[in-house]
N, C-alpha and C. Protein backbone atom coordinates (compact mmCIF):
# COMPACT_ATOMS: atom_id res chain seq x y z
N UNK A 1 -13.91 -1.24 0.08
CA UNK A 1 -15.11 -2.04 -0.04
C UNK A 1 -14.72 -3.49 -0.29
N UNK A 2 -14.04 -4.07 -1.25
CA UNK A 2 -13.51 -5.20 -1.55
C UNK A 2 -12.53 -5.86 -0.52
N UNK A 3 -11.67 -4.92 0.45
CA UNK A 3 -11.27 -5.44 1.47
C UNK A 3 -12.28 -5.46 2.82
N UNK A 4 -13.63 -5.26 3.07
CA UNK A 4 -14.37 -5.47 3.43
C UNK A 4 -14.95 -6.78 3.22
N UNK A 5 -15.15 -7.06 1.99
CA UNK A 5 -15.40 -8.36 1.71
C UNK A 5 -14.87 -9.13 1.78
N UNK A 6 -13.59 -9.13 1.67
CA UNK A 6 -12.51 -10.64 2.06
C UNK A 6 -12.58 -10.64 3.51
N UNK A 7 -12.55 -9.61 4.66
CA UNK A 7 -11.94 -9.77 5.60
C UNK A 7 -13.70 -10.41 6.48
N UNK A 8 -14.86 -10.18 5.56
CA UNK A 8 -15.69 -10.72 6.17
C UNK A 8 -16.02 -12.54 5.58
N UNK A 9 -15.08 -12.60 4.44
CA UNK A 9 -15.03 -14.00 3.78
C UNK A 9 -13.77 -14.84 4.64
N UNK A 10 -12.74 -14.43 5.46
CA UNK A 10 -12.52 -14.60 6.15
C UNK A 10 -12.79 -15.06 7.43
N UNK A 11 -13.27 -13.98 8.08
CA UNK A 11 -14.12 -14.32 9.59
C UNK A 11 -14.87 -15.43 9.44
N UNK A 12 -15.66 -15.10 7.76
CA UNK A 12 -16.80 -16.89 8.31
C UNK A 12 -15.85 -17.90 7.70
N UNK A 13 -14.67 -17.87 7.27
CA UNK A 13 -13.61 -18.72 7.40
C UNK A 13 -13.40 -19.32 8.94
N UNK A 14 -12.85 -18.35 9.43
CA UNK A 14 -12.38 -18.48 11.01
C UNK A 14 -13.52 -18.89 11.58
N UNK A 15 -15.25 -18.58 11.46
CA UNK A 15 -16.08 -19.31 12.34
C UNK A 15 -16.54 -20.66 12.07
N UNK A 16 -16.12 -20.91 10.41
CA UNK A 16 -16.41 -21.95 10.05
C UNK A 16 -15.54 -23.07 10.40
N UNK A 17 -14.47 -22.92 10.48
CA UNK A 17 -13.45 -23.47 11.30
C UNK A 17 -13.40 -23.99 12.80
N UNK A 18 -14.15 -22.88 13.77
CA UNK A 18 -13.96 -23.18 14.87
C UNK A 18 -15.24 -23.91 15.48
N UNK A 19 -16.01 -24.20 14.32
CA UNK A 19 -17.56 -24.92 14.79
C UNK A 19 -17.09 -25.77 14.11
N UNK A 20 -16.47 -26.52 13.18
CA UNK A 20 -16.83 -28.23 12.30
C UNK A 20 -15.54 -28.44 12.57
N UNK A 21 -14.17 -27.93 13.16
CA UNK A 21 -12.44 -28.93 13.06
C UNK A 21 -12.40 -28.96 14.23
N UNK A 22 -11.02 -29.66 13.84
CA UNK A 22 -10.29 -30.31 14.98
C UNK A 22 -9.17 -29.56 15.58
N UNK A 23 -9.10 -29.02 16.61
CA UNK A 23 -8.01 -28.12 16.55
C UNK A 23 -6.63 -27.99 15.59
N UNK A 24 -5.97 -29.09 15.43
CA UNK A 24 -4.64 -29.28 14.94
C UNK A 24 -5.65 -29.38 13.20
N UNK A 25 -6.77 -29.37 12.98
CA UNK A 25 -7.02 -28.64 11.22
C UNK A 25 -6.97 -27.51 11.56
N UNK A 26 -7.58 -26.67 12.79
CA UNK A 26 -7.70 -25.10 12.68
C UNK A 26 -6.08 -24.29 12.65
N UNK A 27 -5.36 -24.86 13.61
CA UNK A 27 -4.15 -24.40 13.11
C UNK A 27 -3.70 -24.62 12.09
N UNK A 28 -3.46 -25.44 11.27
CA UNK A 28 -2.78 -25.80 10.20
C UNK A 28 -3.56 -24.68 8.74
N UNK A 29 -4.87 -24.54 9.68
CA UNK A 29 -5.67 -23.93 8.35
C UNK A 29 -4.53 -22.03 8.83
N UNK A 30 -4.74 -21.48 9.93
CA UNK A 30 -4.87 -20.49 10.20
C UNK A 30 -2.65 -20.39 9.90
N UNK A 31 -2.22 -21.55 9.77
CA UNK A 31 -0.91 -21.36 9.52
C UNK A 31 -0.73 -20.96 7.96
N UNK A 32 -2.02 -21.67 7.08
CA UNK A 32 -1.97 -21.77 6.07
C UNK A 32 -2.91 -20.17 5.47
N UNK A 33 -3.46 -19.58 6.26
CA UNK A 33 -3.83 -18.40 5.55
C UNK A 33 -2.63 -17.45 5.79
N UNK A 34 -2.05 -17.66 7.18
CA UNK A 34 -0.95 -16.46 7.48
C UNK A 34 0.19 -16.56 6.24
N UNK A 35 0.47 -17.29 6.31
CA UNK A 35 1.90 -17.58 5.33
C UNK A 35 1.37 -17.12 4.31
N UNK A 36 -0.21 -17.04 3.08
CA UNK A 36 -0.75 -16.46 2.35
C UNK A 36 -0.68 -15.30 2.41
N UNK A 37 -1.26 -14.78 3.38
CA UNK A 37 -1.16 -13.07 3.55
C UNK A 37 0.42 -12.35 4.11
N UNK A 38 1.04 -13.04 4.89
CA UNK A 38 2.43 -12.58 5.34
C UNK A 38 3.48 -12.73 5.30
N UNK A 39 4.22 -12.30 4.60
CA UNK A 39 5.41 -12.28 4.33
C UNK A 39 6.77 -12.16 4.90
N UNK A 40 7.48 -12.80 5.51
CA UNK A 40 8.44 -12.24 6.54
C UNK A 40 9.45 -11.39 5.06
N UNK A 41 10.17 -10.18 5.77
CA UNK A 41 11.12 -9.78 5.15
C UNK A 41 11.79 -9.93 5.04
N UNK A 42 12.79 -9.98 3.58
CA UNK A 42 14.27 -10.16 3.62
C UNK A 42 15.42 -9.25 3.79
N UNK A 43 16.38 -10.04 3.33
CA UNK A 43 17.50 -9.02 3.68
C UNK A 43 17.39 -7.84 2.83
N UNK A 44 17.16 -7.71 1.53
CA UNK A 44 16.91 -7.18 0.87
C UNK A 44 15.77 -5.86 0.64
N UNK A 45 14.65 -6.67 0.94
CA UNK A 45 13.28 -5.84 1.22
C UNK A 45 13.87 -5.36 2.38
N UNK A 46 14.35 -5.76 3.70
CA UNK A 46 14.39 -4.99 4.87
C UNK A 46 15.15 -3.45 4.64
N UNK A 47 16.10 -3.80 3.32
CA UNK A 47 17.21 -2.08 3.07
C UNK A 47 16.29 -1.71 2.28
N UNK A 48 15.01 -2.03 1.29
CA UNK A 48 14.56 -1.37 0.23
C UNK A 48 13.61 -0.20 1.53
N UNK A 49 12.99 -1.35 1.95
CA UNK A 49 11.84 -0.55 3.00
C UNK A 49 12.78 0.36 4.43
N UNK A 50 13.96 0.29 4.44
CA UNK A 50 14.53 1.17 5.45
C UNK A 50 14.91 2.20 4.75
N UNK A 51 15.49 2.46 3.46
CA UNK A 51 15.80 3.56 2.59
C UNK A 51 14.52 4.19 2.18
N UNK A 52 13.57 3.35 1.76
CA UNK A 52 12.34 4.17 1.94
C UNK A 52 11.92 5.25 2.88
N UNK A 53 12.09 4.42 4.37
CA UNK A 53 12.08 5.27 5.81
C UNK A 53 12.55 6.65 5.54
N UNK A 54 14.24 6.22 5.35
CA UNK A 54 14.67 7.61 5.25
C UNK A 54 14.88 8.35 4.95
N UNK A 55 14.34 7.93 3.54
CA UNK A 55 14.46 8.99 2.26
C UNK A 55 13.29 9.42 2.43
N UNK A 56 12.00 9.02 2.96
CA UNK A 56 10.66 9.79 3.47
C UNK A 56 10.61 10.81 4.61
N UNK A 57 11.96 10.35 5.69
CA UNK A 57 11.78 11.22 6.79
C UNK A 57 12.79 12.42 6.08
N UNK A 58 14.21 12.18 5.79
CA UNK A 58 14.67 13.24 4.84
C UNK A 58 14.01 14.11 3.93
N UNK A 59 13.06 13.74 3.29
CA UNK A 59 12.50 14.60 2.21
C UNK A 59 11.83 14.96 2.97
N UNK A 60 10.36 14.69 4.24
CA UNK A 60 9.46 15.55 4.79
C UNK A 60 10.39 16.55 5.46
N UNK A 61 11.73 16.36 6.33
CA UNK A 61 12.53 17.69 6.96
C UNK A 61 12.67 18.71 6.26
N UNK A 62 13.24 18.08 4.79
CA UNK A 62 14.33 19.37 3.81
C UNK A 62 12.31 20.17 3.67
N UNK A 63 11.79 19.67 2.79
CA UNK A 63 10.66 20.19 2.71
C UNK A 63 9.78 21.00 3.99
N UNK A 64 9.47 20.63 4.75
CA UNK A 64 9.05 21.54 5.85
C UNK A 64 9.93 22.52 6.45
N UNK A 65 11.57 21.98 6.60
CA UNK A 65 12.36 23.01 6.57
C UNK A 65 12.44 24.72 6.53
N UNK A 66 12.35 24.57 4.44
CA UNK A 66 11.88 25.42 3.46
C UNK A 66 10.65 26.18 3.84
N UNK A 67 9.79 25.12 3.99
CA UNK A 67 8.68 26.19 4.00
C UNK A 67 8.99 27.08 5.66
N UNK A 68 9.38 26.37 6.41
CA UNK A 68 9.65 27.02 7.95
C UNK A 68 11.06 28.67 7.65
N UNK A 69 11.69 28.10 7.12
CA UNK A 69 12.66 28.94 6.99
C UNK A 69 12.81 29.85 5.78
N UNK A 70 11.69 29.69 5.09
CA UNK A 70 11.92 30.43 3.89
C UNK A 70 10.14 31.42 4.07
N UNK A 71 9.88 31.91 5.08
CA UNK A 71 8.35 32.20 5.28
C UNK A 71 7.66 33.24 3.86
N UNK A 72 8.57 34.55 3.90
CA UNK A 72 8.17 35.89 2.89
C UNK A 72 8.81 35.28 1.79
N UNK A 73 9.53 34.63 1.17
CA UNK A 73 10.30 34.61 0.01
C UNK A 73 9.54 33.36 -0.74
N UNK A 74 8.91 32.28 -0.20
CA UNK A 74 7.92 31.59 -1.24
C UNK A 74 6.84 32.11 -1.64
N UNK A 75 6.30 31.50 -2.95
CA UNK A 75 5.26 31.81 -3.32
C UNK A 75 4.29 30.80 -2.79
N UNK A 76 3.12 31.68 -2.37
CA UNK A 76 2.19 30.58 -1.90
C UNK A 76 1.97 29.36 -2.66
N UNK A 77 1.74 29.12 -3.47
CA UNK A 77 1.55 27.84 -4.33
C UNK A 77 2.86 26.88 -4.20
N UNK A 78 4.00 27.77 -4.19
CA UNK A 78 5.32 26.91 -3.88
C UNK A 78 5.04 26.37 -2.22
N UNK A 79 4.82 26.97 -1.23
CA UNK A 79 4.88 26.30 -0.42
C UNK A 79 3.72 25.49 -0.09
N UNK A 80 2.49 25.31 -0.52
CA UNK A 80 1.78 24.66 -0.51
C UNK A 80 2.83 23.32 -1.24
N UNK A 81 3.08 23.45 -2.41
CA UNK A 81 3.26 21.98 -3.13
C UNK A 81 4.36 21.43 -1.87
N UNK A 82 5.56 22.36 -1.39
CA UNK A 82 6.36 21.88 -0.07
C UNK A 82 5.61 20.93 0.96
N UNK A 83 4.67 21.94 1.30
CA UNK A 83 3.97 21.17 2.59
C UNK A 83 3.32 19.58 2.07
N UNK A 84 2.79 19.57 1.09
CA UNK A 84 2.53 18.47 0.54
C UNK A 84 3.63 17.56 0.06
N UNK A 85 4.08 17.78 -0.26
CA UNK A 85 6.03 16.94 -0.15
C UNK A 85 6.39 16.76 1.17
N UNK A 86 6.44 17.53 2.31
CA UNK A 86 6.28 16.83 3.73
C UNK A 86 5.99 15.76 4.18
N UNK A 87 4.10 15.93 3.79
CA UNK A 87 3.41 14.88 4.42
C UNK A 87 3.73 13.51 3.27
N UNK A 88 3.75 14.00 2.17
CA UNK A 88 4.20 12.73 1.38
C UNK A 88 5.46 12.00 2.00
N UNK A 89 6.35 12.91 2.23
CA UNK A 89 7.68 11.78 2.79
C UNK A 89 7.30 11.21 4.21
N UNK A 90 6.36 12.31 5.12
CA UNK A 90 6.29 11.59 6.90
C UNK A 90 5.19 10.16 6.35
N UNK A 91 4.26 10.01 5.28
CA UNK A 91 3.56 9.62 5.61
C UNK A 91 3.98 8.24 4.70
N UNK A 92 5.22 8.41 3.53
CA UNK A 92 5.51 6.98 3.06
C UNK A 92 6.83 6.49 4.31
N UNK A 93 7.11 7.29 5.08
CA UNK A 93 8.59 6.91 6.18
C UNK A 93 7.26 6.24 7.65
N UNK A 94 6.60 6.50 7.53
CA UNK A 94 5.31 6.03 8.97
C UNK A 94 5.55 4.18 8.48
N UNK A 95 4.93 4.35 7.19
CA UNK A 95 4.43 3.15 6.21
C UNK A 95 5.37 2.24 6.31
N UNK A 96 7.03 2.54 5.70
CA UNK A 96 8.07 1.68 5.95
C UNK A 96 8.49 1.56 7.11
N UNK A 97 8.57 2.78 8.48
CA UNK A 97 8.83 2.22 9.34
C UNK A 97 8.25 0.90 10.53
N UNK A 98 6.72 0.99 9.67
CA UNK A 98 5.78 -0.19 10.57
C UNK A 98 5.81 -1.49 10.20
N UNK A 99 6.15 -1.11 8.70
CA UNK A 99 6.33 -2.56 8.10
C UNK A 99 7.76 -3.11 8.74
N UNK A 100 8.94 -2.40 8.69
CA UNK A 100 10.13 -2.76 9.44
C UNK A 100 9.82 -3.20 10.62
N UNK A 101 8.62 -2.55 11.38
CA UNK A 101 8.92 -3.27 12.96
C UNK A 101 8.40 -4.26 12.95
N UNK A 102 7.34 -4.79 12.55
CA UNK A 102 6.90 -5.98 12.43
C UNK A 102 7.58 -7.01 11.67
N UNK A 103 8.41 -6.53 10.79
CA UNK A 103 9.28 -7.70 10.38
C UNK A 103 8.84 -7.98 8.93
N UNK A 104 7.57 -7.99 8.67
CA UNK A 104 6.56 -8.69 7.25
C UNK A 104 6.05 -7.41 6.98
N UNK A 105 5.52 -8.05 6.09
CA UNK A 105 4.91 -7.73 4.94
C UNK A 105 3.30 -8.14 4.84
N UNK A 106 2.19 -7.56 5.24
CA UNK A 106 0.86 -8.04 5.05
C UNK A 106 0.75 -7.54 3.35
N UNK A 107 0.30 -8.75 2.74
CA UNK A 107 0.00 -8.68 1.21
C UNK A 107 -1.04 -7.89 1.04
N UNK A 108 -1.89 -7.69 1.90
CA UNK A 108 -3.62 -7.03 1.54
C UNK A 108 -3.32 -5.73 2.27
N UNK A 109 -2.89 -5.70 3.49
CA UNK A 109 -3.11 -4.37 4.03
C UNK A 109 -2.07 -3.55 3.49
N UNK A 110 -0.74 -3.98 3.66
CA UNK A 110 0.33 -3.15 3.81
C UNK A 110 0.21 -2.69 2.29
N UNK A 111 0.10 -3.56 1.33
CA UNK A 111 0.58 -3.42 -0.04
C UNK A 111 -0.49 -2.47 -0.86
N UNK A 112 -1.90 -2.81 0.14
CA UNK A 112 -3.02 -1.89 -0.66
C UNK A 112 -2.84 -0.30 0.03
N UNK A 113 -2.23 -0.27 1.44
CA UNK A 113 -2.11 1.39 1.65
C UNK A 113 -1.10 1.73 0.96
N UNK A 114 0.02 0.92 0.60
CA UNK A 114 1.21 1.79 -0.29
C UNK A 114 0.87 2.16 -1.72
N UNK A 115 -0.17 1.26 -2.54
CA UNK A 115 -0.68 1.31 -3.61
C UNK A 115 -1.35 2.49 -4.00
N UNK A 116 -3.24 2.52 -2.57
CA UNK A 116 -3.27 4.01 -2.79
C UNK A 116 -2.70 5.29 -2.19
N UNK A 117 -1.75 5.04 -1.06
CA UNK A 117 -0.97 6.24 -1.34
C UNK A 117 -0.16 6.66 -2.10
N UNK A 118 0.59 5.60 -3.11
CA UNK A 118 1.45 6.18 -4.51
C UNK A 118 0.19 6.84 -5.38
N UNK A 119 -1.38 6.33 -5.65
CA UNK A 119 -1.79 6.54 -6.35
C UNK A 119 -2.49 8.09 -6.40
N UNK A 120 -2.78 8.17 -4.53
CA UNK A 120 -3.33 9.30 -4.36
C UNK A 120 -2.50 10.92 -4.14
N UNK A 121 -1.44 10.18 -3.95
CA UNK A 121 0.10 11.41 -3.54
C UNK A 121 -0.02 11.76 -5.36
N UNK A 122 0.26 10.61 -6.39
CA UNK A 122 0.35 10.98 -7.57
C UNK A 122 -0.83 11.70 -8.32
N UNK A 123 -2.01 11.74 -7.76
CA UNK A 123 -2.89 12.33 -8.68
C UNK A 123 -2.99 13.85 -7.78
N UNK A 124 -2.43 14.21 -6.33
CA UNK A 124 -2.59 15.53 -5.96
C UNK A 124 -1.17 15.71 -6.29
N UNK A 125 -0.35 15.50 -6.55
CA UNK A 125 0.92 15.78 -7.67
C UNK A 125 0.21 16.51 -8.61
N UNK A 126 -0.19 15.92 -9.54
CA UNK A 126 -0.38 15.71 -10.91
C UNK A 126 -1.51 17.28 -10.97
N UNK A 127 -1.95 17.34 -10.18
CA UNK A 127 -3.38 18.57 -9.76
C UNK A 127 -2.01 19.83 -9.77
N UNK A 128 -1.21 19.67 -8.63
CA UNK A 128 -0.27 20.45 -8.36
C UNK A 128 0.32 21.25 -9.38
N UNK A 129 1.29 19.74 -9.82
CA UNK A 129 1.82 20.17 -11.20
C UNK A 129 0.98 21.09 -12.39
N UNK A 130 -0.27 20.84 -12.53
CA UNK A 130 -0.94 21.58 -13.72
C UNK A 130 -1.43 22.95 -13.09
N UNK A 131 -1.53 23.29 -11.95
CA UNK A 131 -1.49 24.41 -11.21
C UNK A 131 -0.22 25.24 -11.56
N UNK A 132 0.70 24.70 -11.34
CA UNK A 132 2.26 25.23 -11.86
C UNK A 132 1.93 25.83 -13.10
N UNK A 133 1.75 24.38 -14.06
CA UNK A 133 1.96 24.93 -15.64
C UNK A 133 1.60 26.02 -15.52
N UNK A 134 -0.13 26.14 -15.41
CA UNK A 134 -0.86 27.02 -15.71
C UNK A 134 -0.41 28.39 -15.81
N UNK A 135 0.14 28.47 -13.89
CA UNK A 135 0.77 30.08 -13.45
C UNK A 135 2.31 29.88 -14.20
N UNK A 136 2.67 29.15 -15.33
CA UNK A 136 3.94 29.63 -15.82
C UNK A 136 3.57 28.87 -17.03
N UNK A 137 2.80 29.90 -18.43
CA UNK A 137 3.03 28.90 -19.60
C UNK A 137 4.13 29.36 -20.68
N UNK A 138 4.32 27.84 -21.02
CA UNK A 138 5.79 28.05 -22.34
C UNK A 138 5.79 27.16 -22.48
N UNK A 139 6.93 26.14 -22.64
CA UNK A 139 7.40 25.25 -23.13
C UNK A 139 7.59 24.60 -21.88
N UNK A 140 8.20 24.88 -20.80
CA UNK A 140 7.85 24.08 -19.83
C UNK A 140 6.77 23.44 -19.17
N UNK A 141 5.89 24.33 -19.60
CA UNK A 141 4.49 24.13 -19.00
C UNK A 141 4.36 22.76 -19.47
N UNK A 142 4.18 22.03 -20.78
CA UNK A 142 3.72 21.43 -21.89
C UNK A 142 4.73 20.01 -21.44
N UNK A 143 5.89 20.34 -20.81
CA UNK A 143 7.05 19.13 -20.33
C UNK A 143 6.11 18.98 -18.79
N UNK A 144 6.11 19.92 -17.94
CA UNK A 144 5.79 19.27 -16.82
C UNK A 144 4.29 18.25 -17.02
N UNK A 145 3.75 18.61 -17.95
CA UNK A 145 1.89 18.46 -18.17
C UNK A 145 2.70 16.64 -18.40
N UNK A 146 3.71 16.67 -19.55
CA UNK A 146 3.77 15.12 -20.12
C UNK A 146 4.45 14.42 -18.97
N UNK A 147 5.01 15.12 -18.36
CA UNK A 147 5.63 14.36 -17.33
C UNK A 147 4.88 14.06 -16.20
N UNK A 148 4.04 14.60 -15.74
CA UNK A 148 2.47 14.37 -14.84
C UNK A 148 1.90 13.38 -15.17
N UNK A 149 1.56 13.20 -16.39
CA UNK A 149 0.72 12.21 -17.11
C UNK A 149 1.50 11.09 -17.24
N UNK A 150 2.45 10.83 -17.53
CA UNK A 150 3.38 9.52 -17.41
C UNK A 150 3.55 8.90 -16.13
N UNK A 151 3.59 9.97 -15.01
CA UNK A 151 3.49 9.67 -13.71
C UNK A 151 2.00 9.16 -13.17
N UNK A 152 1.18 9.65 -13.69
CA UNK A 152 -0.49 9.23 -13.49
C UNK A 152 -0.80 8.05 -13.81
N UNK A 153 0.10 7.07 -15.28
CA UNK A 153 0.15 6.30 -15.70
C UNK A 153 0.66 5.17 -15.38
N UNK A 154 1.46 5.52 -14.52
CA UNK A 154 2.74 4.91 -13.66
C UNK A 154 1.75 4.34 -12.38
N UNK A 155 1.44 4.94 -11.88
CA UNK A 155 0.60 5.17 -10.87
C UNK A 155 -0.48 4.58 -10.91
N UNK A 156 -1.02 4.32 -12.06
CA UNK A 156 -2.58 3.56 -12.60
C UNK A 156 -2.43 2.50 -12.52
N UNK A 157 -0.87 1.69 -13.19
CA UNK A 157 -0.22 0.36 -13.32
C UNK A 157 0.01 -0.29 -11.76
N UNK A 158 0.20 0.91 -11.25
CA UNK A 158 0.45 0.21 -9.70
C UNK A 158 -0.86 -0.48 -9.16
N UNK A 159 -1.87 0.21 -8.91
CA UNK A 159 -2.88 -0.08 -8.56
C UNK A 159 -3.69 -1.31 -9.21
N UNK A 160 -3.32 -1.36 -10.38
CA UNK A 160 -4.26 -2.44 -11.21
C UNK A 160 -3.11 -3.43 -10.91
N UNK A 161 -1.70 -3.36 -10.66
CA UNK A 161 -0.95 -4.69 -10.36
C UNK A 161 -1.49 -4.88 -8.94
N UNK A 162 -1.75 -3.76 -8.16
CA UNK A 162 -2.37 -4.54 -7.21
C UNK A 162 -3.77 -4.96 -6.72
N UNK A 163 -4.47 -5.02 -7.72
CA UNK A 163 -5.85 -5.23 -7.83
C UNK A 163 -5.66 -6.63 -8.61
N UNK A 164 -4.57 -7.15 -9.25
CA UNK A 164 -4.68 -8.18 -9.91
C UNK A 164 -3.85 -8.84 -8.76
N UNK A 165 -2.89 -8.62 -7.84
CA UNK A 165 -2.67 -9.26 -6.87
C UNK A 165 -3.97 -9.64 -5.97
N UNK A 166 -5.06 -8.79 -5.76
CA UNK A 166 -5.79 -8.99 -4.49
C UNK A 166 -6.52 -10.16 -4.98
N UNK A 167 -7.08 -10.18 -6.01
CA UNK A 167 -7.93 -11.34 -6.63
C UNK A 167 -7.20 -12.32 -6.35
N UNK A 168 -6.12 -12.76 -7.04
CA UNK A 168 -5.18 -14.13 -6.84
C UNK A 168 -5.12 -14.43 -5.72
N UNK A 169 -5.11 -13.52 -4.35
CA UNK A 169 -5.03 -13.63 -3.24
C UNK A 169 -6.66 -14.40 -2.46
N UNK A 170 -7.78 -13.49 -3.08
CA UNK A 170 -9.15 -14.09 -2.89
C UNK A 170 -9.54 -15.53 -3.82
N UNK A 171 -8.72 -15.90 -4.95
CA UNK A 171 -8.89 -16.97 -5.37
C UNK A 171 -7.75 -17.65 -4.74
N UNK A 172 -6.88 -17.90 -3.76
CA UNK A 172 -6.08 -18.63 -3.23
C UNK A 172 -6.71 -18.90 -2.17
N UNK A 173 -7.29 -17.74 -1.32
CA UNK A 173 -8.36 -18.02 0.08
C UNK A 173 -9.53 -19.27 -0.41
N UNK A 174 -10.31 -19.21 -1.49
CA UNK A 174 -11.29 -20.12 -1.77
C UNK A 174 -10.75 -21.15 -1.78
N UNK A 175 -9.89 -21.01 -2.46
CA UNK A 175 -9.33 -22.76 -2.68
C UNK A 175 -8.87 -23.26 -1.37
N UNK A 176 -8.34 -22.47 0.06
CA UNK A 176 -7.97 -22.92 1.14
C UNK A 176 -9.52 -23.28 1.49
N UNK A 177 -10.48 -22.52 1.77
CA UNK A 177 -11.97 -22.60 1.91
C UNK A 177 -12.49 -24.09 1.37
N UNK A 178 -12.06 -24.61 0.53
CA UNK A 178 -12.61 -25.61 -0.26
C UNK A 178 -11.90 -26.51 0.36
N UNK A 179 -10.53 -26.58 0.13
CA UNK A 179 -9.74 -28.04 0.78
C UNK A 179 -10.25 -27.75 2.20
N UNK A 180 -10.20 -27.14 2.98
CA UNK A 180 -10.81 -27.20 4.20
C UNK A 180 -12.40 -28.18 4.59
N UNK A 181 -13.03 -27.87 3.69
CA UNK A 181 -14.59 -28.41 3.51
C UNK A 181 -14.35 -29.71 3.12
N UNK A 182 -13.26 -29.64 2.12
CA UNK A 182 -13.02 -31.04 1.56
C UNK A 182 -12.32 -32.24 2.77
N UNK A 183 -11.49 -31.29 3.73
CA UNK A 183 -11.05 -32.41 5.21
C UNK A 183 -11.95 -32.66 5.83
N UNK A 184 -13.12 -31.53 6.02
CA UNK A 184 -13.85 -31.74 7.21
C UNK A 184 -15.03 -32.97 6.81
N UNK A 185 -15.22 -33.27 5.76
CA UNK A 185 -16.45 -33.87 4.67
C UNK A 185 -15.41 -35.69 5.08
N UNK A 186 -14.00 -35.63 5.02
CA UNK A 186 -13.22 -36.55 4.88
C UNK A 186 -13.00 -37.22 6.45
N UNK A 187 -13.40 -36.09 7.62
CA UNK A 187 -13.63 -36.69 8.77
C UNK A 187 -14.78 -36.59 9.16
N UNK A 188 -15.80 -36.36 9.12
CA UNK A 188 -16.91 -36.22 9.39
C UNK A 188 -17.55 -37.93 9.16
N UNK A 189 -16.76 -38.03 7.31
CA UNK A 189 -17.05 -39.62 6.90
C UNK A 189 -16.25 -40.69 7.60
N UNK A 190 -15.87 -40.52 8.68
CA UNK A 190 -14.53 -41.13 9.46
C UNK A 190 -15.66 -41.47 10.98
């Protein structure tokens, strides 16, 4: 919903632009939102987000693997949580491999699907996990429960760091919005 709203605070960016400037303001404006939202990658980010890749495509194999090769000998609930460890690794290795081809980093898109997919992989974790306890209680039960919850927590922090990113990002757009109004007001008086 909120990325709904920027991307339509945007557009009447972009139409507001292409009815009152001058070409060489509209580029400079549209150079000046990209570099806001996109990030080229570094050397660095490029191995974080390629080990990502393959530690996502590795873990969805070993995991579907198992469940392929191990058919009568799991317990249903075990291979359910497998199959869901699958799609968790194909679907964070999709994520890093698109961001790799493109090179960047989109701050709003890329960073808000990795956000709620850590958040949403972690709370059908966290469902999982207390499914476990349940069908096995002791003392483990009571470790996996705290260790779920630390992870839920973990997971909460992500999202609100990136909810406090998106704002800074919509209060950086206004202020481009404003100096923009503020050139066009400065040639208009010209």
């Amino acid at each position: 919903m909120m990325g709904d709203q920027s991307k339509r605070f945007s557009d009447e960016l972009l139409a507001l632009e292409q009815t009152h400037t001058s070409a060489a303001l509209r580029e400079q404006h549209r150079r000046q939102m990209e570099a806001l939202l996109v990030r080229p990658l570094t050397l660095p980010q490029r191995l974080l987000h390629a080990l990502v890749a393959t530690a996502g495509l590795v873990g969805a194999g070993v995991c579907a693997s198992l469940v392929v090769s191990e058919p009568d000998t799991l317990p249903p609930l075990t291979r359910a949580v497998l199959m869901l460890c699958a799609a968790f690794g194909a679907s964070w290795s999709l994520w890093a491999a698109g961001v790799l081809r493109r090179g960047a980093v989109h701050r709003r898109r890329d960073r808000g699907a990795a956000a709620r997919m850590a958040f949403g992989f972690t709370l059908v974790t966290v469902g999982m996990v207390g499914a476990l306890a349940a069908a096995s209680p002791g003392p483990q039960a009571l470790t996996m429960l705290g260790v779920s919850l630390a992870l839920l927590v973990t997971a909460a922090v992500v999202v609100l760091l990136h909810a406090i990113e998106q704002a800074e990002l919509r209060g950086r757009e206004q202020m481009l919005a404003l100096e923009l109004r503020l050139v066009e007001r400065a040639e208009a008086g010209r």
